[in-house]
C-alpha atoms as a PDB file:
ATOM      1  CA  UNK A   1      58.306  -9.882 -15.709  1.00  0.00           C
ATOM      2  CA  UNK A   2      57.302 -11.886 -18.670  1.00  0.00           C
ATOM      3  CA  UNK A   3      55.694 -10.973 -21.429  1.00  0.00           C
ATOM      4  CA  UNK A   4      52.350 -12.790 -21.105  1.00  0.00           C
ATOM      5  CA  UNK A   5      52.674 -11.858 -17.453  1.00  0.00           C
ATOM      6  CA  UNK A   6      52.954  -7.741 -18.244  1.00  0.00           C
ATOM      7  CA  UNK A   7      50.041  -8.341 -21.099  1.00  0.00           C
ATOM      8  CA  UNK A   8      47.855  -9.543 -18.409  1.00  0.00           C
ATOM      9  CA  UNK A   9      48.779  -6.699 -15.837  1.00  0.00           C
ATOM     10  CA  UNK A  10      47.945  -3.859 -19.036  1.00  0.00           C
ATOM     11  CA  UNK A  11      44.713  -5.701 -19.658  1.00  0.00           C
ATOM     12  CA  UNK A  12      43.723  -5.607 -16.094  1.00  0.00           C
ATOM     13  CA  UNK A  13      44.073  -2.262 -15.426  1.00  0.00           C
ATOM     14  CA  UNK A  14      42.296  -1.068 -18.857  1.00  0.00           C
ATOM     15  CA  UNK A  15      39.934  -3.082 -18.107  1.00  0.00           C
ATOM     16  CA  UNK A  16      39.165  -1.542 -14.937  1.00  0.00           C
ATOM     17  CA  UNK A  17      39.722   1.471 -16.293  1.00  0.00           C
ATOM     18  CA  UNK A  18      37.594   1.954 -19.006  1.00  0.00           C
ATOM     19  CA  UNK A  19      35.133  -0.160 -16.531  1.00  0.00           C
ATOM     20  CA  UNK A  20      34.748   2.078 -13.900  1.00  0.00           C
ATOM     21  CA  UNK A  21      34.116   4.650 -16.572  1.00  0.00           C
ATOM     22  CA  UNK A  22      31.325   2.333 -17.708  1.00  0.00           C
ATOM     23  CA  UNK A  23      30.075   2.286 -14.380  1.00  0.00           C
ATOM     24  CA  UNK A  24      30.177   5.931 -13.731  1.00  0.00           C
ATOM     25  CA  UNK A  25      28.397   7.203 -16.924  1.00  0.00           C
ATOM     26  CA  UNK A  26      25.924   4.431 -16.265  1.00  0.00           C
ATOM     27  CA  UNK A  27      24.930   5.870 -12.757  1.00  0.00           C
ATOM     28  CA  UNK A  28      24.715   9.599 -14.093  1.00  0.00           C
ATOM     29  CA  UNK A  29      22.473   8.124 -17.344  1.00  0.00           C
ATOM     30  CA  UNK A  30      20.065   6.338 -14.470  1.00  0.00           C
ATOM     31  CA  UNK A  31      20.137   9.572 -13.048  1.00  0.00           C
ATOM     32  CA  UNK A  32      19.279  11.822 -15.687  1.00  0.00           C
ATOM     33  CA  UNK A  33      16.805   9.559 -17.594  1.00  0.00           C
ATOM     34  CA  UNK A  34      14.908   9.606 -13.978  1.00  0.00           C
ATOM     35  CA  UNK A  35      14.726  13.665 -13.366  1.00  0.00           C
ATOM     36  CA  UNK A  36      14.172  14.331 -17.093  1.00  0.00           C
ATOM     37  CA  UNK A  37      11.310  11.811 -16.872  1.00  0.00           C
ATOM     38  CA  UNK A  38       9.674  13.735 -13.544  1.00  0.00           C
ATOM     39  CA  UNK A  39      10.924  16.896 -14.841  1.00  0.00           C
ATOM     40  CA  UNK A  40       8.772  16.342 -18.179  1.00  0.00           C
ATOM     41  CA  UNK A  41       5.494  15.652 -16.109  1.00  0.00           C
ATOM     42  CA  UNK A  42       3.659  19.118 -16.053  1.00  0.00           C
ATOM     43  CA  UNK A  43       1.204  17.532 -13.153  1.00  0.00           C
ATOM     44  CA  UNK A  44       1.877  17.834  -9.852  1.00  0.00           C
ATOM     45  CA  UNK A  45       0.350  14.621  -8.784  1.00  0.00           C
ATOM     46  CA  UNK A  46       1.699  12.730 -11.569  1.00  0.00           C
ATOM     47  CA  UNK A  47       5.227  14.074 -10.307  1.00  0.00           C
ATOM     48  CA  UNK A  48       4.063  12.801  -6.820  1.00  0.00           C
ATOM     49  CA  UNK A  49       3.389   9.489  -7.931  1.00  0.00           C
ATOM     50  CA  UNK A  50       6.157   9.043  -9.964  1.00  0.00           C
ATOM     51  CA  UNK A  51       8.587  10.607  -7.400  1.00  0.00           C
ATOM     52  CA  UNK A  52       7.360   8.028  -4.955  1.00  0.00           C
ATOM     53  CA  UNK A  53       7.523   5.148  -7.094  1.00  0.00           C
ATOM     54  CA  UNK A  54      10.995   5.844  -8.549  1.00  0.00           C
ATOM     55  CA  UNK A  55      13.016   7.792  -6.948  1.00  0.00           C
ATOM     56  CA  UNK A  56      14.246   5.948  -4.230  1.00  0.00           C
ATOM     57  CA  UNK A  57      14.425   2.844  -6.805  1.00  0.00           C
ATOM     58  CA  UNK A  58      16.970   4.900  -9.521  1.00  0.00           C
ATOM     59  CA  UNK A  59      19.119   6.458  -6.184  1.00  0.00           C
ATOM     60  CA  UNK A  60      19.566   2.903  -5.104  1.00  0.00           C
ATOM     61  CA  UNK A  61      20.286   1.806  -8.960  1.00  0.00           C
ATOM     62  CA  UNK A  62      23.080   4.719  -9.062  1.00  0.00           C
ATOM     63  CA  UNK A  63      24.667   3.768  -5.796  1.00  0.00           C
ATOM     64  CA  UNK A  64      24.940   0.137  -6.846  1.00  0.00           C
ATOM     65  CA  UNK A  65      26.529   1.893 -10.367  1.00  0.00           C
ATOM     66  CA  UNK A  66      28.850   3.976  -8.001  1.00  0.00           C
ATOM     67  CA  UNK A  67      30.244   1.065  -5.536  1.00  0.00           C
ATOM     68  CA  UNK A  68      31.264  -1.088  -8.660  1.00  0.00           C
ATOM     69  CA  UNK A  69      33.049   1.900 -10.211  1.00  0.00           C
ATOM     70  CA  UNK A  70      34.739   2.595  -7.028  1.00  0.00           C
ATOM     71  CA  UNK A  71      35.597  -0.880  -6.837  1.00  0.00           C
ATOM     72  CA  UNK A  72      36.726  -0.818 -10.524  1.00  0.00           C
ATOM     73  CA  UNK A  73      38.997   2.619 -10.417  1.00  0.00           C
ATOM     74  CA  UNK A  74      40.376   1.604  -6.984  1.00  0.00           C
ATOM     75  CA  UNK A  75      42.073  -1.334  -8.847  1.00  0.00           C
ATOM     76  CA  UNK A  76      43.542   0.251 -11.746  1.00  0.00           C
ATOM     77  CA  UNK A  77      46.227   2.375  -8.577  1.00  0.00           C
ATOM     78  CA  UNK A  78      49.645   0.896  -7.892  1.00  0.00           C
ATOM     79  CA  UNK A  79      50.245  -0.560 -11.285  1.00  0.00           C
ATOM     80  CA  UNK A  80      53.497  -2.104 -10.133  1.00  0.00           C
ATOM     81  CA  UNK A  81      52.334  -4.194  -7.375  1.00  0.00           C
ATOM     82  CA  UNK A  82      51.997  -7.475  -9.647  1.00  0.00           C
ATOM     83  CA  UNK A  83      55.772  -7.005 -10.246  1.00  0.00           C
ATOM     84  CA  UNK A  84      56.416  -7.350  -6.459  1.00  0.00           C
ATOM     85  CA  UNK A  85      54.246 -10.456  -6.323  1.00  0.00           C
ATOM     86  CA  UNK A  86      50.584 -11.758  -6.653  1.00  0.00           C
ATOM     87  CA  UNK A  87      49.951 -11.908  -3.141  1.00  0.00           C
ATOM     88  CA  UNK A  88      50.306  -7.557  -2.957  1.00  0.00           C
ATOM     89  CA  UNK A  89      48.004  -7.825  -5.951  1.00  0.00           C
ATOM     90  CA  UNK A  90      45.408  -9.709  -4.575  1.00  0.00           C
ATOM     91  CA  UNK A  91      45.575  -7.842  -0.932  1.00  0.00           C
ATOM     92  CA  UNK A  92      44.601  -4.567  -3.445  1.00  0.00           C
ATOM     93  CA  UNK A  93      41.712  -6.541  -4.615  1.00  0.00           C
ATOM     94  CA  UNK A  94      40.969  -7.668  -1.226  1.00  0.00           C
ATOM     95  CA  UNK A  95      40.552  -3.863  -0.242  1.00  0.00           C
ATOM     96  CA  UNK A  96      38.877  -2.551  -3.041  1.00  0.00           C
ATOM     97  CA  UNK A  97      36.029  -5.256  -2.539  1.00  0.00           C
ATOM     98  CA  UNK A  98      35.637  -4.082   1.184  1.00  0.00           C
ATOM     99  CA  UNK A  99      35.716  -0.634   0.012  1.00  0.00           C
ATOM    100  CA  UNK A 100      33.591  -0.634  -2.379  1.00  0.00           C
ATOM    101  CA  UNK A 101      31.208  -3.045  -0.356  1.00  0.00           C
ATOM    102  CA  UNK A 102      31.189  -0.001   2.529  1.00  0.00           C
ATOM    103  CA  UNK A 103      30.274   2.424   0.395  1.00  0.00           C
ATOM    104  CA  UNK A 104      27.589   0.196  -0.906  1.00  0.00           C
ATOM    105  CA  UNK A 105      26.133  -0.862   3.181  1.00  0.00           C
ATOM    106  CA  UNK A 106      26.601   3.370   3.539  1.00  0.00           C
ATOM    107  CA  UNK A 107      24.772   4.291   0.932  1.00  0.00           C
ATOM    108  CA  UNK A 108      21.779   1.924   1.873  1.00  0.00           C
ATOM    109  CA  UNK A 109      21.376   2.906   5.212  1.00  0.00           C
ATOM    110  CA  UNK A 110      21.222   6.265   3.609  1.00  0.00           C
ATOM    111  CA  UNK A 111      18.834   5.327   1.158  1.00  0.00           C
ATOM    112  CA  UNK A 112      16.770   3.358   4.081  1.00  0.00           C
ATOM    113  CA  UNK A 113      16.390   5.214   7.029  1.00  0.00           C
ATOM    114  CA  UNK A 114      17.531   9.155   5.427  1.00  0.00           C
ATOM    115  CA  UNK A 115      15.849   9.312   1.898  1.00  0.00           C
ATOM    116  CA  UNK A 116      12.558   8.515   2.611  1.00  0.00           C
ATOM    117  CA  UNK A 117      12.469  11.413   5.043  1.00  0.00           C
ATOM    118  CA  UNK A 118      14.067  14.212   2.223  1.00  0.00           C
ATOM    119  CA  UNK A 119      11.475  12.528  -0.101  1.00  0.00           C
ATOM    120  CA  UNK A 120       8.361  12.374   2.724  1.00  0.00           C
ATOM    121  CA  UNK A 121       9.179  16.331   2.052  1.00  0.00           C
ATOM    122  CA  UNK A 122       9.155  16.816  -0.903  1.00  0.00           C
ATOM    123  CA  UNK A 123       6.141  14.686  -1.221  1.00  0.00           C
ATOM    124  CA  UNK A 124       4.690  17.167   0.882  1.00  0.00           C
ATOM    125  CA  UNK A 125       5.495  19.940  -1.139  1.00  0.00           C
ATOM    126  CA  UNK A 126       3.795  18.127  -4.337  1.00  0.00           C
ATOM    127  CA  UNK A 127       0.736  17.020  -3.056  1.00  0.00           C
ATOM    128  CA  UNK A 128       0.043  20.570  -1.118  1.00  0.00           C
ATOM    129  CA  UNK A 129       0.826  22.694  -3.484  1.00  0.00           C
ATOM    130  CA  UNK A 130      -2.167  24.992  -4.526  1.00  0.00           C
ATOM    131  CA  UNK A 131      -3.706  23.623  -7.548  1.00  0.00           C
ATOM    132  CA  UNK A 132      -4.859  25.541 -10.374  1.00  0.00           C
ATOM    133  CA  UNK A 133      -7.955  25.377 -11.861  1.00  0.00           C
ATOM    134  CA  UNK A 134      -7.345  25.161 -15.514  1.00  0.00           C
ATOM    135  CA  UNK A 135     -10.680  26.781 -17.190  1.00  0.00           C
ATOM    136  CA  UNK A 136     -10.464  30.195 -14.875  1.00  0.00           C
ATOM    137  CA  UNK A 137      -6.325  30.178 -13.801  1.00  0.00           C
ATOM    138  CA  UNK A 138      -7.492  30.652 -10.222  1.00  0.00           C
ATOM    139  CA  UNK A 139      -5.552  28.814  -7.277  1.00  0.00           C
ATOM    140  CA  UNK A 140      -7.986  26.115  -5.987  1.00  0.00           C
ATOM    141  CA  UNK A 141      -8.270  25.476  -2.287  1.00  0.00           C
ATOM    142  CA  UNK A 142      -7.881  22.289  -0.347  1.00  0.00           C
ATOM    143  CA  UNK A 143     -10.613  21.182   1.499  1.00  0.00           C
ATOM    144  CA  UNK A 144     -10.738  19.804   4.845  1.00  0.00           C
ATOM    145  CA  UNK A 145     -11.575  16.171   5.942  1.00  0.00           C
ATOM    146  CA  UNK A 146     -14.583  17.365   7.376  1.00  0.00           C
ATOM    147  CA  UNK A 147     -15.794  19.121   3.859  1.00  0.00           C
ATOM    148  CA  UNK A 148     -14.615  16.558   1.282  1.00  0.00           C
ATOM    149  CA  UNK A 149     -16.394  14.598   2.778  1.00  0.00           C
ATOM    150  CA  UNK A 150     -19.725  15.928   0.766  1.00  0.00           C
ATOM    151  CA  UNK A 151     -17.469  15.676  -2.182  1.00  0.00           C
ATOM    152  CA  UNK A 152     -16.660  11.615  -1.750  1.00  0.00           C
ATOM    153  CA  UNK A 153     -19.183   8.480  -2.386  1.00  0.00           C
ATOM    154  CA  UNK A 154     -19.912   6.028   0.739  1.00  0.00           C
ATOM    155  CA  UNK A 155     -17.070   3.695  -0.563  1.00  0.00           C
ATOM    156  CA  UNK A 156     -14.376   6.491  -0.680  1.00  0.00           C
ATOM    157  CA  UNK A 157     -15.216   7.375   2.878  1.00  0.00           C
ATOM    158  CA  UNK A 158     -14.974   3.634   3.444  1.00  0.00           C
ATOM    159  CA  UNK A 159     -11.472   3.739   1.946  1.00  0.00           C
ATOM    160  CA  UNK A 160     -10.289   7.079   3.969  1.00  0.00           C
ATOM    161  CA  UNK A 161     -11.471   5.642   7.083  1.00  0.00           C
ATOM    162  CA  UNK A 162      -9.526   2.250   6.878  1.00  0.00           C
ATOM    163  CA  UNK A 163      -6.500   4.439   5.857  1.00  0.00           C
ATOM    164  CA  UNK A 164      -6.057   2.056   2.859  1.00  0.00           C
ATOM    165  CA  UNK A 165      -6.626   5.204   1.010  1.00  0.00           C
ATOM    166  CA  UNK A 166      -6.364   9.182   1.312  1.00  0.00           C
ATOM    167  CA  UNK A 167      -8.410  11.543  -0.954  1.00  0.00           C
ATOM    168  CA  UNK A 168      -7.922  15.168  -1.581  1.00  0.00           C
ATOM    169  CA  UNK A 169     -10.347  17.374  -2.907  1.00  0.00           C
ATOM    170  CA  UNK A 170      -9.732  20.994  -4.519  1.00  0.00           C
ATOM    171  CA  UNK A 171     -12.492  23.344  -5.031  1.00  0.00           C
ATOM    172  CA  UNK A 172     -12.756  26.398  -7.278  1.00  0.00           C
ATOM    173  CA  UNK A 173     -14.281  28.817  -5.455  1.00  0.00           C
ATOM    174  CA  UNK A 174     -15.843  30.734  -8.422  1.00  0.00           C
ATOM    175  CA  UNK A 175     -16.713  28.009 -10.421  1.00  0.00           C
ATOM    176  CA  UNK A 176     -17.354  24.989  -7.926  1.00  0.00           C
ATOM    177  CA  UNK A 177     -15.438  22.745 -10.147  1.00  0.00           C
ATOM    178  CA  UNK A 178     -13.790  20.088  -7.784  1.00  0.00           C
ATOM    179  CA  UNK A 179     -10.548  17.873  -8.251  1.00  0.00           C
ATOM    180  CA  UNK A 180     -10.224  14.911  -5.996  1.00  0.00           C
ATOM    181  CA  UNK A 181      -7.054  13.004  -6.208  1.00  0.00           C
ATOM    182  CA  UNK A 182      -6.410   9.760  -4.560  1.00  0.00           C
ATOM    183  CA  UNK A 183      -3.074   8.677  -2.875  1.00  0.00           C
ATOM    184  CA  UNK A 184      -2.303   5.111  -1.353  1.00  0.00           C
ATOM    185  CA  UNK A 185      -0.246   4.063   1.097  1.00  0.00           C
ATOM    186  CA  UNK A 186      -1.527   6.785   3.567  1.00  0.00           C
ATOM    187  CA  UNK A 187      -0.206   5.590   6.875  1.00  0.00           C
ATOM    188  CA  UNK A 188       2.206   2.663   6.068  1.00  0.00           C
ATOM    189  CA  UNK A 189       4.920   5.047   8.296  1.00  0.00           C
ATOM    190  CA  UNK A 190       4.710   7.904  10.718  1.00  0.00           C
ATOM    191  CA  UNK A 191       7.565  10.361  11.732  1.00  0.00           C
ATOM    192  CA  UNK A 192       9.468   9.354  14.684  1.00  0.00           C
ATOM    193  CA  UNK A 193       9.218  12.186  17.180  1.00  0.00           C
ATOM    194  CA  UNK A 194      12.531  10.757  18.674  1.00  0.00           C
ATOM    195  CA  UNK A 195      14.830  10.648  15.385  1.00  0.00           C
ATOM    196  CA  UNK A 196      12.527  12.368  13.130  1.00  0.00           C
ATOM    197  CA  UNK A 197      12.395   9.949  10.157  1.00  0.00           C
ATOM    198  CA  UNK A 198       9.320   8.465   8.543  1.00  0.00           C
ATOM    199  CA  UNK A 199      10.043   5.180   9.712  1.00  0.00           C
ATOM    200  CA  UNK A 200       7.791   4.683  13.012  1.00  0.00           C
ATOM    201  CA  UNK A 201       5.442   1.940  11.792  1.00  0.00           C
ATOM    202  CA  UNK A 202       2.846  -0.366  13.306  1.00  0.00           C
ATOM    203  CA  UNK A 203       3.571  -3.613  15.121  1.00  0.00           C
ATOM    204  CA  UNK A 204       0.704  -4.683  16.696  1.00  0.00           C
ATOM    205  CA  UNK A 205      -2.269  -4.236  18.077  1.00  0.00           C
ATOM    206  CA  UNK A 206      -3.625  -5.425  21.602  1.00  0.00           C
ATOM    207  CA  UNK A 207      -7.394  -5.297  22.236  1.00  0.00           C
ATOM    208  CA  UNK A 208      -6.828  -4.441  26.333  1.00  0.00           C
ATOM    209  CA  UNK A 209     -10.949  -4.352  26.861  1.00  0.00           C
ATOM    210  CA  UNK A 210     -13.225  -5.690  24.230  1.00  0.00           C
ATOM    211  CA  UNK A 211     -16.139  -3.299  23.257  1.00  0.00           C
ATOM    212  CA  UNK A 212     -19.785  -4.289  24.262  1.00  0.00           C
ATOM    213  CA  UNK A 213     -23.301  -2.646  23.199  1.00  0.00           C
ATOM    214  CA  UNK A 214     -22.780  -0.994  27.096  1.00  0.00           C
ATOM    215  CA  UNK A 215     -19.111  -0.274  27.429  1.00  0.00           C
ATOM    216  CA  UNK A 216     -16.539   1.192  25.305  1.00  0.00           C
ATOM    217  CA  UNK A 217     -13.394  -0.757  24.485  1.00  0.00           C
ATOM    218  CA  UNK A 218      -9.711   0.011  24.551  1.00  0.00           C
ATOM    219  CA  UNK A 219      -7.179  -0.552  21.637  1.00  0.00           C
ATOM    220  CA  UNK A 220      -3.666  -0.019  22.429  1.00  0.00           C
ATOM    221  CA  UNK A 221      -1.215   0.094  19.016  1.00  0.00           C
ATOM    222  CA  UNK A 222       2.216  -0.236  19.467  1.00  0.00           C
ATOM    223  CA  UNK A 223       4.585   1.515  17.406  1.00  0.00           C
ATOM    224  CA  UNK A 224       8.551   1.019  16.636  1.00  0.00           C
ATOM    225  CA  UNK A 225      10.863   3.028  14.718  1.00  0.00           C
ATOM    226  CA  UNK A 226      13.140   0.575  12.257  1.00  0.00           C
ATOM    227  CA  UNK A 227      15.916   3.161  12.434  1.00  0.00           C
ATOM    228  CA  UNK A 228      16.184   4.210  16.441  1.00  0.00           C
ATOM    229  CA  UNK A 229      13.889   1.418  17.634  1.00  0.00           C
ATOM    230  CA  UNK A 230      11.836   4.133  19.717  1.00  0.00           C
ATOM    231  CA  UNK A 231       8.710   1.977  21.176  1.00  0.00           C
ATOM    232  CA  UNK A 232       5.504   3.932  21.572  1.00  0.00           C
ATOM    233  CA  UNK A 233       2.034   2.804  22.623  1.00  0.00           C
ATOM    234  CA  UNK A 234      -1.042   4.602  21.618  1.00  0.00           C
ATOM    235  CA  UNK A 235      -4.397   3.494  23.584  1.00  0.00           C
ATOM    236  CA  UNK A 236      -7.606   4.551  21.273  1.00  0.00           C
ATOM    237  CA  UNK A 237     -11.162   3.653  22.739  1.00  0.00           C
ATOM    238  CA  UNK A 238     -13.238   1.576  20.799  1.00  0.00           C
ATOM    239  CA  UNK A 239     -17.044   2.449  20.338  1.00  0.00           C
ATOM    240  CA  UNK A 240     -19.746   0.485  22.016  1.00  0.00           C
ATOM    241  CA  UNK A 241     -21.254  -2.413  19.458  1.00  0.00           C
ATOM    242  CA  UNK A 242     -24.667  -0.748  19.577  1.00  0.00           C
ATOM    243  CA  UNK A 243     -25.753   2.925  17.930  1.00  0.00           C
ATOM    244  CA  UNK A 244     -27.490   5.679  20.181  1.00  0.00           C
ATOM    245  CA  UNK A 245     -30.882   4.014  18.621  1.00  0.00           C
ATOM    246  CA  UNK A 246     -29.927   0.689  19.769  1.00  0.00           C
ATOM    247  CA  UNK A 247     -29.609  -0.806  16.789  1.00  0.00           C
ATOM    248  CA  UNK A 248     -26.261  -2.612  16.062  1.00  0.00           C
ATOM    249  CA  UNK A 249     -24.777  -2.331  13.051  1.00  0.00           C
ATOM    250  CA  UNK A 250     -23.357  -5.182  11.380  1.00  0.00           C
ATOM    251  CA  UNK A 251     -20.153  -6.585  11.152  1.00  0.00           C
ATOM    252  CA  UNK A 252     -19.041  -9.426   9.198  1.00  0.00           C
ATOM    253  CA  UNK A 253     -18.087 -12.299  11.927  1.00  0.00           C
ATOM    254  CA  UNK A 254     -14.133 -12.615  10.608  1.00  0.00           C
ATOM    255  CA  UNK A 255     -13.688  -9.121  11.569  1.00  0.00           C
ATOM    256  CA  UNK A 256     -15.641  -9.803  15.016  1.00  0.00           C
ATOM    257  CA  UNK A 257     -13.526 -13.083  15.406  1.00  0.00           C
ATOM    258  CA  UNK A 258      -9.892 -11.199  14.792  1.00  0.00           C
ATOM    259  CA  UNK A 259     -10.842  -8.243  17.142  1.00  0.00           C
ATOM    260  CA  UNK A 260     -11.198 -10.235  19.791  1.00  0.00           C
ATOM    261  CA  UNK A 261      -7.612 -12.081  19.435  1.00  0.00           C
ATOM    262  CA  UNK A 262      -5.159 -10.462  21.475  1.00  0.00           C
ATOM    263  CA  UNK A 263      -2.533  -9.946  19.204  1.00  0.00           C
ATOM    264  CA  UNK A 264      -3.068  -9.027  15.364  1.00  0.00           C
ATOM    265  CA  UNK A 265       0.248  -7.518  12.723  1.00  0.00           C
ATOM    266  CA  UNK A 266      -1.639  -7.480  10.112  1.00  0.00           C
ATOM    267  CA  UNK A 267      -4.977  -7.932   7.700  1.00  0.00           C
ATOM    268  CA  UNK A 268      -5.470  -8.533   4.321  1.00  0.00           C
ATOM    269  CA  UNK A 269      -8.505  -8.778   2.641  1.00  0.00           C
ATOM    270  CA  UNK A 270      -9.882  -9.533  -0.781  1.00  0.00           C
ATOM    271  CA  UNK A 271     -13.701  -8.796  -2.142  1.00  0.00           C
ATOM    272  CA  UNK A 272     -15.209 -10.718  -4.880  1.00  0.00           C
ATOM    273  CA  UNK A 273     -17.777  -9.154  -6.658  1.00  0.00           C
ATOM    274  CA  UNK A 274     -20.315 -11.053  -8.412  1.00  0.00           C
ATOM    275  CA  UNK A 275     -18.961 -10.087 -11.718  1.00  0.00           C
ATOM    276  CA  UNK A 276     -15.259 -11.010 -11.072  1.00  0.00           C
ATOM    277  CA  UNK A 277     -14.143  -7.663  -9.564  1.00  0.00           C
ATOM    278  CA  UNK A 278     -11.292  -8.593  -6.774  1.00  0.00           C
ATOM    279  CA  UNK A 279     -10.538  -5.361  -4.354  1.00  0.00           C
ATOM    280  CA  UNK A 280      -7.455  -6.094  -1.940  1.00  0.00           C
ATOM    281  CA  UNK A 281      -7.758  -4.267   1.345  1.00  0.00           C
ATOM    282  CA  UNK A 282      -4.627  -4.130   3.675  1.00  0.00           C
ATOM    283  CA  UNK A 283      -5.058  -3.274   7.445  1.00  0.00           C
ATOM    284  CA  UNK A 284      -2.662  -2.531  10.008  1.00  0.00           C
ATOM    285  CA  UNK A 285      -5.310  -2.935  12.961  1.00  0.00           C
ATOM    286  CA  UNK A 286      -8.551  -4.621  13.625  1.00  0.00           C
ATOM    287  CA  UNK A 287     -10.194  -1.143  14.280  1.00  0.00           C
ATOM    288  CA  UNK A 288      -9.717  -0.174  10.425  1.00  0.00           C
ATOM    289  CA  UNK A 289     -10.766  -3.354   9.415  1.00  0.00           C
ATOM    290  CA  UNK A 290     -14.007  -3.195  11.532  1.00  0.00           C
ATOM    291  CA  UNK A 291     -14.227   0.628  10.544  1.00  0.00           C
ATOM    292  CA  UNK A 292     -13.833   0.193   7.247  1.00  0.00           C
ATOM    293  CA  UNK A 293     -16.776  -3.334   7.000  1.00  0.00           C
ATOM    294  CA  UNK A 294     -18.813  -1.138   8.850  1.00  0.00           C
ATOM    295  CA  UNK A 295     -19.252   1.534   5.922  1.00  0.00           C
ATOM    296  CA  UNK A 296     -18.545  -0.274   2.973  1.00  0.00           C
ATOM    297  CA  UNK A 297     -20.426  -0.263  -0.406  1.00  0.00           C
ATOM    298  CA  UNK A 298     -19.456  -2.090  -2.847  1.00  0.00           C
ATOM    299  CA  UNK A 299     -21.364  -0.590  -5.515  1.00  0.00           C
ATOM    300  CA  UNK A 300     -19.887   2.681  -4.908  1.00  0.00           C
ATOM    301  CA  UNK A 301     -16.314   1.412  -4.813  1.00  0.00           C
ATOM    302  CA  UNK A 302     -14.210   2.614  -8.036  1.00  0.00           C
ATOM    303  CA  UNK A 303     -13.552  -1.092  -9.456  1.00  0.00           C
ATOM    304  CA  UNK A 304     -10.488   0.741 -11.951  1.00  0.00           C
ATOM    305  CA  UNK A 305      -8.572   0.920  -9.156  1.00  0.00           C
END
């Protein structure tokens, strides 16, 4: 071998050497900096929120890390196949691109259809937890959706109804003090009673019998799970346009126009306020939309949001 041949060959394999190593401390650094960040949050709905932001995000970040120093250290075995030829040399770097490209496909099917289960979990955990009140010590108690419900303004309800939004509130019972905490994204997934991962979601809708101020309608949702592709249809009655009075409550007519289509995926929906104030709104079904129009108060909506 010549000598500008075997200084390339010693390059190339420190190179990947002291790469991979790169690689490798890289992924555990992504890793720590993430759990000493959540582990540093003394909240437990900060934790949730930054759990289910993040985590998924830095686990697919150290996976990524972890395929290219697989890639890297795979290449740095069998020094001596450049000395039996290039073409042995480039078959190894043939394989360590596919192997390192498997691991990669593996670990985001993990990170797709497994992870967000494990995390659904331990989202659970977070957001049920008891809370504690911090004046008196004592554990607070969750309240139901029937008895928040005194707790939350005419626009929260609004929210919680058109599952754009969830609210919890904790009570003290000695005190009365109350802590409501708002998480988003309530129903954008549902666990799959065939596979049992969080990833049954809605398709669409189907009005089957449009709703009249004399006869109830029927909504039917169909469902599919992304991982198992488990289709499931749900059939919900839809409340007669008038009130026991007789009086019909409003609706705005783009809401009455879409629930009569026969098909719908998906609605989004922006308020303007008078002052500037833009709200976004995102519906899965024509029922929350109309739901949601039906109760809605602007001037009790929390604009911050």
């Amino acid at each position: 071998m010549s000598e500008s041949l075997q200084n390339f060959v010693d390059l190339w394999h420190v190179s990947m050497f002291y790469g991979s190593l790169v690689a490798l401390l890289a992924a555990i650094i992504v890793l720590v900096i993430y759990y000493a960040q959540y582990l540093g949050l003394k909240n437990l709905k900060e934790k949730y929120d930054f759990a289910s932001l993040n985590e998924i995000k830095k686990h697919r970040t150290m996976h990524i890390l972890l395929a290219i120093a697989l890639g890297m250290y795979l290449n740095t075995l069998r020094p001596d196949l450049l000395e039996k030829g290039f073409v042995l040399f480039f078959i190894r770097l043939s394989v360590t691109i596919v192997a390192a490209t498997i691991y990669g496909y593996v670990a985001s099917l993990v990170m797709k259809f497994y992870y967000p289960t494990k995390l659904a979990k331990k989202l659970n955990r977070l957001r049920y937890t008891p809370r504690i009140h911090e004046a008196s010590g004592n554990k607070m108690k969750l309240l139901s959706e029937e008895e928040e419900d005194a707790y939350l303004d005419e626009g929260q309800q609004a929210e919680e109804d058109a599952f754009a939004v969830d609210y919890d509130v904790w009570i003290d019972a000695e005190s009365g003090d109350t802590k409501v905490e708002k998480y988003m994204g309530y129903l954008t997934a549902l666990e799959c009673d065939r596979c049992g991962f969080y990833t049954l979601k809605v398709e669409k809708e189907e009005i089957e019998k449009v709703a009249t101020e004399f006869e109830e309608g029927e909504l039917v949702t169909h469902y599919k799970c992304s991982y198992c592709n488990r289709i499931k249809r749900q059939s919900k009655v839809i409340g007669k346009k008038g009130g026991s009075s007789g009086a019909k409550t409003e609706t705005p007519e783009f809401v009455e126009q879409i629930a009569t289509t026969s098909s719908v995926t998906h609605i989004h929906v922006e308020v303007h306020g008078s002052n500037g104030e833009v709200l976004n709104y995102e519906f899965q079904t024509t029922h929350q939309a109309e739901t949601f129009f039906r109760e809605f108060d602007f001037s009790k909506v929390d604009h911050s949001r």
